[in-house]
N, C-alpha and C. Protein backbone atom coordinates (compact mmCIF):
# COMPACT_ATOMS: atom_id res chain seq x y z
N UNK A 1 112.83 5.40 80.07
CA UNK A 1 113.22 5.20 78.69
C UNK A 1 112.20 5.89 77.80
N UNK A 2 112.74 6.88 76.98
CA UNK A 2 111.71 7.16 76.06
C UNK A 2 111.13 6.99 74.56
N UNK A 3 111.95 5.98 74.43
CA UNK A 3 111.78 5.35 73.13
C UNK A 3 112.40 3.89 73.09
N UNK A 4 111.31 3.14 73.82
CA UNK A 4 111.69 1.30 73.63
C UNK A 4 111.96 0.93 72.82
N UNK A 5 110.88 1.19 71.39
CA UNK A 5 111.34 0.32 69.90
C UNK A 5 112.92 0.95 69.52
N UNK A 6 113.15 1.88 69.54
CA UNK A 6 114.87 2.51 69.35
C UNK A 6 115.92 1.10 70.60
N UNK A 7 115.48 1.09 71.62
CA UNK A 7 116.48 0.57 72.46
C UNK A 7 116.04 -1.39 71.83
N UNK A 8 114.97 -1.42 72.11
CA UNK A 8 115.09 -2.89 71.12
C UNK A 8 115.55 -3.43 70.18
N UNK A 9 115.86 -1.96 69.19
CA UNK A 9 116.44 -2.08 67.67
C UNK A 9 118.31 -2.07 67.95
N UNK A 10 118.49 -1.32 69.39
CA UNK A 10 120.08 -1.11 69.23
C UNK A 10 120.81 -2.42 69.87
N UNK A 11 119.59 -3.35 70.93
CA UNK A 11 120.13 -4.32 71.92
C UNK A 11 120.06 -5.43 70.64
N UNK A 12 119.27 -5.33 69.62
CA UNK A 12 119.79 -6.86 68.67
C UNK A 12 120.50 -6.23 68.20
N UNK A 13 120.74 -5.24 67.38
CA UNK A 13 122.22 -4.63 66.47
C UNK A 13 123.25 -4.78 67.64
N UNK A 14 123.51 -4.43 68.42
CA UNK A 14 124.78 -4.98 69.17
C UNK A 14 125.09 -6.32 69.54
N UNK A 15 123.83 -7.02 69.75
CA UNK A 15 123.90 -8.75 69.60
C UNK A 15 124.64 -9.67 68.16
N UNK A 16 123.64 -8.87 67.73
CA UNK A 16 124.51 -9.15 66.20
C UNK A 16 125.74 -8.86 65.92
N UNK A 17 126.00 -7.82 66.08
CA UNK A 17 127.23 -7.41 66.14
C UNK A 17 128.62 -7.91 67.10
N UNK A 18 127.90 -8.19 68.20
CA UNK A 18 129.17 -9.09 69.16
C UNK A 18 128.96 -10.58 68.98
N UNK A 19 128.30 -11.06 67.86
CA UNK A 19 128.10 -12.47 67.53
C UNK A 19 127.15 -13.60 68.69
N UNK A 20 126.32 -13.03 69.34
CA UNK A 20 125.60 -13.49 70.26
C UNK A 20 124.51 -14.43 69.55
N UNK A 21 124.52 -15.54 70.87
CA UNK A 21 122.99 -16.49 70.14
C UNK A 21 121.46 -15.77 69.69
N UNK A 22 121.49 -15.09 71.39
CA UNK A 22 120.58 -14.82 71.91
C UNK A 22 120.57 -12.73 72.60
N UNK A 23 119.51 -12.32 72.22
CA UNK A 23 119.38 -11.32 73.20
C UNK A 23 117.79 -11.05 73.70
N UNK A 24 117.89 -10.48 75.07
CA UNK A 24 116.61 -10.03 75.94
C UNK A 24 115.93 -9.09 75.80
N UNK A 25 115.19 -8.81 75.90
CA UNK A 25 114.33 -7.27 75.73
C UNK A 25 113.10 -7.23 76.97
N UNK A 26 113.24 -5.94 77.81
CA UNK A 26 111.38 -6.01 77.96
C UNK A 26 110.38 -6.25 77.14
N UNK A 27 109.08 -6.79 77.76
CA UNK A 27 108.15 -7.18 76.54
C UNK A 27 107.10 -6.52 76.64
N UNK A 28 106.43 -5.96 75.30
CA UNK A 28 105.39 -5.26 75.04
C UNK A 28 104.64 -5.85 73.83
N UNK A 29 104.02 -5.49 73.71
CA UNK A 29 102.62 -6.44 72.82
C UNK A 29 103.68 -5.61 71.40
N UNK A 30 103.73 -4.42 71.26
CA UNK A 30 104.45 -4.04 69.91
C UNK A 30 105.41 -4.31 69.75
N UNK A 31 106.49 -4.46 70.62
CA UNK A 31 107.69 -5.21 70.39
C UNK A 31 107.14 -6.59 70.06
N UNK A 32 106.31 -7.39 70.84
CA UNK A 32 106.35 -8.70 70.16
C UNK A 32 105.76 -8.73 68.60
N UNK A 33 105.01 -7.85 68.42
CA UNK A 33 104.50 -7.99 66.59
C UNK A 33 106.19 -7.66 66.02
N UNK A 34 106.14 -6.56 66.36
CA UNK A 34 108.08 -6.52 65.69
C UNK A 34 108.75 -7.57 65.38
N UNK A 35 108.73 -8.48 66.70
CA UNK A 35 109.53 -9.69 66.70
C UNK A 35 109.19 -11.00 65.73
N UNK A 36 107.30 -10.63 65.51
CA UNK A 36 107.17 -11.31 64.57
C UNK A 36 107.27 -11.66 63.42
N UNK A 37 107.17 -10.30 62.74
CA UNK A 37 107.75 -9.44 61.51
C UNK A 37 109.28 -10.11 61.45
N UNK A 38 110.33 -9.72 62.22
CA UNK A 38 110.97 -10.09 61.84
C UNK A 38 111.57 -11.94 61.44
N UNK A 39 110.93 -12.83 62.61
CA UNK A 39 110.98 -14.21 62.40
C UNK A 39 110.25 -14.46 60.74
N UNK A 40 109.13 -13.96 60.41
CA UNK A 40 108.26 -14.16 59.32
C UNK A 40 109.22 -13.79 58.35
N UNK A 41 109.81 -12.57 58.34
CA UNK A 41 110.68 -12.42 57.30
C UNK A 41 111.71 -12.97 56.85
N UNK A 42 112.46 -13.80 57.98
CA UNK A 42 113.59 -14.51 58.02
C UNK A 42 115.08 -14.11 59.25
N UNK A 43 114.57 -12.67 59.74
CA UNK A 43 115.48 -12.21 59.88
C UNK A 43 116.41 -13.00 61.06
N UNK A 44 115.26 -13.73 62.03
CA UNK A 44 115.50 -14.33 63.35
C UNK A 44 115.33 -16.02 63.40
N UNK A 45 115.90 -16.69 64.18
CA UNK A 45 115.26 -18.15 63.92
C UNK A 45 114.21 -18.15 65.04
N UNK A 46 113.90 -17.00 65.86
CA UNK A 46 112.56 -17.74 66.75
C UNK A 46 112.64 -16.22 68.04
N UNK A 47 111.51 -16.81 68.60
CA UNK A 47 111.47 -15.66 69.49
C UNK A 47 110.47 -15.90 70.37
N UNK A 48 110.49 -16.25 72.05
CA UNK A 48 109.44 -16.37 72.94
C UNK A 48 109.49 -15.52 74.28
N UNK A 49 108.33 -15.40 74.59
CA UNK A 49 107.67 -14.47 75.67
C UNK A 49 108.18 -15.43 77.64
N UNK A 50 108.94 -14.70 78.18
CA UNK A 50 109.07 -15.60 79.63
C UNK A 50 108.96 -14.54 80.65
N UNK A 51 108.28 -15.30 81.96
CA UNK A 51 108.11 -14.37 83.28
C UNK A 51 106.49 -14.15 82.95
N UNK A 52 105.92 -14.17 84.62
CA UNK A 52 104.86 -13.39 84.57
C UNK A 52 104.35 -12.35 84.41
N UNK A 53 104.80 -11.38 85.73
CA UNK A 53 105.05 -9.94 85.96
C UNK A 53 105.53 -9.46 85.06
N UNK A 54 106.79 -9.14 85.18
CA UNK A 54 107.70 -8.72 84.52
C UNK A 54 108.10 -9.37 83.30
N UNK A 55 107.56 -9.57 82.08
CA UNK A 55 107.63 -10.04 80.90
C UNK A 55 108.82 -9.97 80.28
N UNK A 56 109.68 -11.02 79.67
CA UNK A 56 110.59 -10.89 78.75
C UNK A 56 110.71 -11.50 77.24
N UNK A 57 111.14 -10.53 76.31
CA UNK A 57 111.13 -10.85 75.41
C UNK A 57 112.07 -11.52 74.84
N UNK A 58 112.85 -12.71 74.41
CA UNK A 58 113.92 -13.28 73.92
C UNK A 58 113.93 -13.76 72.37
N UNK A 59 114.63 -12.86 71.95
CA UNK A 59 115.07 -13.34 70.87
C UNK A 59 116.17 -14.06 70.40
N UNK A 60 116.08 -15.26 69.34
CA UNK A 60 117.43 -16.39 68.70
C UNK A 60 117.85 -15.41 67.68
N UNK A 61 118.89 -15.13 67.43
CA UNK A 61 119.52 -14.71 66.23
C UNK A 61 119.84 -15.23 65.75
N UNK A 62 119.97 -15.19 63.87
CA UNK A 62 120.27 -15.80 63.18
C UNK A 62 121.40 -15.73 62.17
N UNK A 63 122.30 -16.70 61.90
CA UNK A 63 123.43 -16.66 61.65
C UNK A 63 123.69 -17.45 60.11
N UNK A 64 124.82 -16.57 59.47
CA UNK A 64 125.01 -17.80 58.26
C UNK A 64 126.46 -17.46 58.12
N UNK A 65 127.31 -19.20 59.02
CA UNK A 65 128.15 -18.87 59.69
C UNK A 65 128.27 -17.94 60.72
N UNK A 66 129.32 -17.33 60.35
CA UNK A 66 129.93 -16.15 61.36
C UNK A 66 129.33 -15.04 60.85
N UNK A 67 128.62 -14.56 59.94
CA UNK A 67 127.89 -13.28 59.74
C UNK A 67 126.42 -13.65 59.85
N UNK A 68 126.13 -11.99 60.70
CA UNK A 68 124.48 -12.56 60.91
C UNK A 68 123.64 -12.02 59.42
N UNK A 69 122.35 -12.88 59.58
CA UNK A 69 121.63 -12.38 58.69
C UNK A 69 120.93 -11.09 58.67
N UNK A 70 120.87 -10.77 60.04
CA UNK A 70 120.52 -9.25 60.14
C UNK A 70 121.47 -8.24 59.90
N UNK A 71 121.90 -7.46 58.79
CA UNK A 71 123.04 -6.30 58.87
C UNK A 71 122.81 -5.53 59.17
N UNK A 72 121.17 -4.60 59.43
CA UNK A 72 121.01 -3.20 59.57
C UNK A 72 119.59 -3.34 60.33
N UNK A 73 119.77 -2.21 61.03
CA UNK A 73 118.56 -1.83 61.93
C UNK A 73 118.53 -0.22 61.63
N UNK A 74 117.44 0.45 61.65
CA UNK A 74 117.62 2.18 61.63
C UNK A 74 116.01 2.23 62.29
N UNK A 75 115.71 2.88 63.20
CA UNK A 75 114.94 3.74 63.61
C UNK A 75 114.62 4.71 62.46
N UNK A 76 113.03 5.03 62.00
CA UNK A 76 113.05 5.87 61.53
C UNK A 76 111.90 7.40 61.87
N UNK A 77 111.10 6.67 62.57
CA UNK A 77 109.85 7.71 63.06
C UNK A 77 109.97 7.50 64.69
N UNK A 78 110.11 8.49 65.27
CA UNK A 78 110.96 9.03 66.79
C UNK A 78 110.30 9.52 67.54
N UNK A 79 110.05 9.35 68.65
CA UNK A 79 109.61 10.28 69.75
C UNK A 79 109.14 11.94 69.42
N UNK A 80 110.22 12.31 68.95
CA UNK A 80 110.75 13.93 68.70
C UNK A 80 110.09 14.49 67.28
N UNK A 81 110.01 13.51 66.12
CA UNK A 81 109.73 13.46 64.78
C UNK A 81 109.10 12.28 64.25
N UNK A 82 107.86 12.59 64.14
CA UNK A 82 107.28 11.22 64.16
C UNK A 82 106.93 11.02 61.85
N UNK A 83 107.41 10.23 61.78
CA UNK A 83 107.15 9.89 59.84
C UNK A 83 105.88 9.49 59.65
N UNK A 84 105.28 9.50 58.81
CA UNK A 84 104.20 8.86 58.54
C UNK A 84 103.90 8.83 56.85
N UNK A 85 103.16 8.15 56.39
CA UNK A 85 103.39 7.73 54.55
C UNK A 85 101.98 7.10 54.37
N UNK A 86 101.94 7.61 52.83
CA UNK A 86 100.57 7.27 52.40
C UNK A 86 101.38 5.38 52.07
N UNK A 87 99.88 4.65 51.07
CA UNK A 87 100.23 3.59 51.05
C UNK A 87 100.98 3.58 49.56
N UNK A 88 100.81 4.04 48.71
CA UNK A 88 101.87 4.31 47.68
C UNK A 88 103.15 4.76 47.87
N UNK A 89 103.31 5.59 48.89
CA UNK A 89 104.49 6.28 49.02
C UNK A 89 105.32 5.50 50.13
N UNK A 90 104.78 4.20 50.61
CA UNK A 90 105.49 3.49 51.25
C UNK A 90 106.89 3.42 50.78
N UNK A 91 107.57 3.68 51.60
CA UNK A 91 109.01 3.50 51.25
C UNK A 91 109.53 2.42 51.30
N UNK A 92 111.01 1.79 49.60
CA UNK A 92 111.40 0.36 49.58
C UNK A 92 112.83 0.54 50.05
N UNK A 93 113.56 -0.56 50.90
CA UNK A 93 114.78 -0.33 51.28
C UNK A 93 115.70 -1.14 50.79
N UNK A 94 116.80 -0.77 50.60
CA UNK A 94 117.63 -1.60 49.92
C UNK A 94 117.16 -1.66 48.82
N UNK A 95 116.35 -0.84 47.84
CA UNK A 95 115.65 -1.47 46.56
C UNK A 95 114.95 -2.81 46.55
N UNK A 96 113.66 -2.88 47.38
CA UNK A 96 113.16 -4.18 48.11
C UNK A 96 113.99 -5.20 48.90
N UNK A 97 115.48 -5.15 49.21
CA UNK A 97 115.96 -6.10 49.73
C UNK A 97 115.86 -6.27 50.83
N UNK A 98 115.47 -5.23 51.59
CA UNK A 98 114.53 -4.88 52.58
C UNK A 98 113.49 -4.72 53.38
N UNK A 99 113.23 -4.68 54.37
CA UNK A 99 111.97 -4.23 54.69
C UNK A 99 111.51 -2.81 55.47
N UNK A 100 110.53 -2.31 55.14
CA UNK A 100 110.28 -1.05 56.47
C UNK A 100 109.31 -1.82 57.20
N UNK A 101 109.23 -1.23 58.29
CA UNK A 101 108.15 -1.84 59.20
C UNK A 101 107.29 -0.75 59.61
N UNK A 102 105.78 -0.95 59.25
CA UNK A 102 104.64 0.09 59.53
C UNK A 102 104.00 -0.34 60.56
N UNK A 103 103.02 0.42 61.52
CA UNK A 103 102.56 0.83 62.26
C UNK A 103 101.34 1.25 61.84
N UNK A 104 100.14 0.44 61.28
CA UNK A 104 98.68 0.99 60.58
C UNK A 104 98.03 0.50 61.38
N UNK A 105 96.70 1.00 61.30
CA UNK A 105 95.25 1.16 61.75
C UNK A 105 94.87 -0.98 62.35
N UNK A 106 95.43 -1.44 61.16
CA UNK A 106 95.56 -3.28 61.09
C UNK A 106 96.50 -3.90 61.81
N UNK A 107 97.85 -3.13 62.80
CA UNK A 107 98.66 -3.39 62.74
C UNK A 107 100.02 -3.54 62.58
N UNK A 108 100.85 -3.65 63.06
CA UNK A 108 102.14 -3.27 62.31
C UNK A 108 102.31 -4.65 61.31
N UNK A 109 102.81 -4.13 59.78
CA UNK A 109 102.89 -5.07 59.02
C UNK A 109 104.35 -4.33 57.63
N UNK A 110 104.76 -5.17 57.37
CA UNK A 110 105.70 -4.35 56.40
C UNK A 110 105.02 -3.81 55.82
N UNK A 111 106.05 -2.97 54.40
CA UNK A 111 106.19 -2.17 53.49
C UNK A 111 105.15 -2.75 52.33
N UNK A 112 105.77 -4.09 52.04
CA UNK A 112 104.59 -4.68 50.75
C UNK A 112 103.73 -5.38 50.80
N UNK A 113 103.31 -5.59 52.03
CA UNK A 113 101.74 -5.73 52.86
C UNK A 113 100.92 -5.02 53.07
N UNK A 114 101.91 -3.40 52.98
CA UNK A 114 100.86 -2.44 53.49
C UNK A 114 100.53 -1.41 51.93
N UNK A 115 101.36 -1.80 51.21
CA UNK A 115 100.91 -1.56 50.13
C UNK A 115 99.83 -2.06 49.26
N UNK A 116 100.26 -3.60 49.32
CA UNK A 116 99.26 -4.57 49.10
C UNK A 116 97.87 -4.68 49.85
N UNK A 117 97.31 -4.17 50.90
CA UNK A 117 96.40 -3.41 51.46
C UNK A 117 95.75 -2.23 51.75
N UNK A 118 96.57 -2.15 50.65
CA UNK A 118 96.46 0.10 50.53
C UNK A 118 95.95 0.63 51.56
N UNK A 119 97.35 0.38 52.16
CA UNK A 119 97.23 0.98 54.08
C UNK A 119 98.76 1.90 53.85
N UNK A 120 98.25 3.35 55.00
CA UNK A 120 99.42 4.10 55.25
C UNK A 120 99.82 3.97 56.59
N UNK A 121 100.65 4.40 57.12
CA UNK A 121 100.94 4.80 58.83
C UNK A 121 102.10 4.96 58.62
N UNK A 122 102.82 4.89 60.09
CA UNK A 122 103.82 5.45 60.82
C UNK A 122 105.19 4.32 60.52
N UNK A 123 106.28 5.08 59.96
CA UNK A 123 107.41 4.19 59.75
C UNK A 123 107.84 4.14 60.54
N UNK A 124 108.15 3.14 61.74
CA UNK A 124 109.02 2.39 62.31
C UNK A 124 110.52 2.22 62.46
N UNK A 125 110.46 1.73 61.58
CA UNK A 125 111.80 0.94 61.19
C UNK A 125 112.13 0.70 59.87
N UNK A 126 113.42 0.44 59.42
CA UNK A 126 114.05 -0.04 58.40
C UNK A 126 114.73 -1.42 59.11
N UNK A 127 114.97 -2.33 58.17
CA UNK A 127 115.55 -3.69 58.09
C UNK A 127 116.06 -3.87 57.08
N UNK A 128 117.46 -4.51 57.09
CA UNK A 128 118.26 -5.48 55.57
C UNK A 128 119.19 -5.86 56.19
């Protein structure tokens, strides 16, 4: 696989999308900050680490009703083309309704955290 955070981002967008509780992921220390990001934000109701060896990541999705609260996932800095942004030029999505998710020196932390720390790095992801 050459790009995990892409296949992590498409296995909950299709969870979401086929109305699922729950979906699995391999686990990696950056996928789990991801996962945290997103519970912190609201996007998930929860998310824990199972298995020794072979680590899994499980995430609860979160629902209001029959539509999830997650609508969008986008990959935005790639294997092939990698983004990167000062801390001003952090990019807002949805007109803040959103989040991007960075990749800095501290951490991966959103968009108005990493502004609010006048930190730049590598865009990630988009969320709304």
């Amino acid at each position: 696989m050459s790009d995990p955070i892409a296949d992590m981002l498409t296995r909950i967008r299709n969870a979401a999308h086929a109305g699922l509780p729950e979906v699995e992921v391999p686990h990696s220390r950056l996928k789990e900050s991801l996962a945290a990001i997103l519970k912190r934000e609201g996007y998930i109701r929860e998310y824990t680490v199972a298995g020794q060896a072979a680590k899994t990541l499980k995430l609860f999705l979160k629902y209001e009703g029959r539509r999830a609260v997650l609508e969008g996932l986008q990959r935005v800095s790639k294997p092939g083309r990698r983004i990167y942004t000062a801390a001003a030029a952090a990019p807002r999505v949805r007109g803040g309704l959103g989040i991007a998710v960075l990749s800095t020196s501290r951490g991966l932390m959103t968009d108005a955290e990493a502004r609010k720390q006048h930190l730049g790095g590598e865009v990630l992801c988009y969320v709304w």
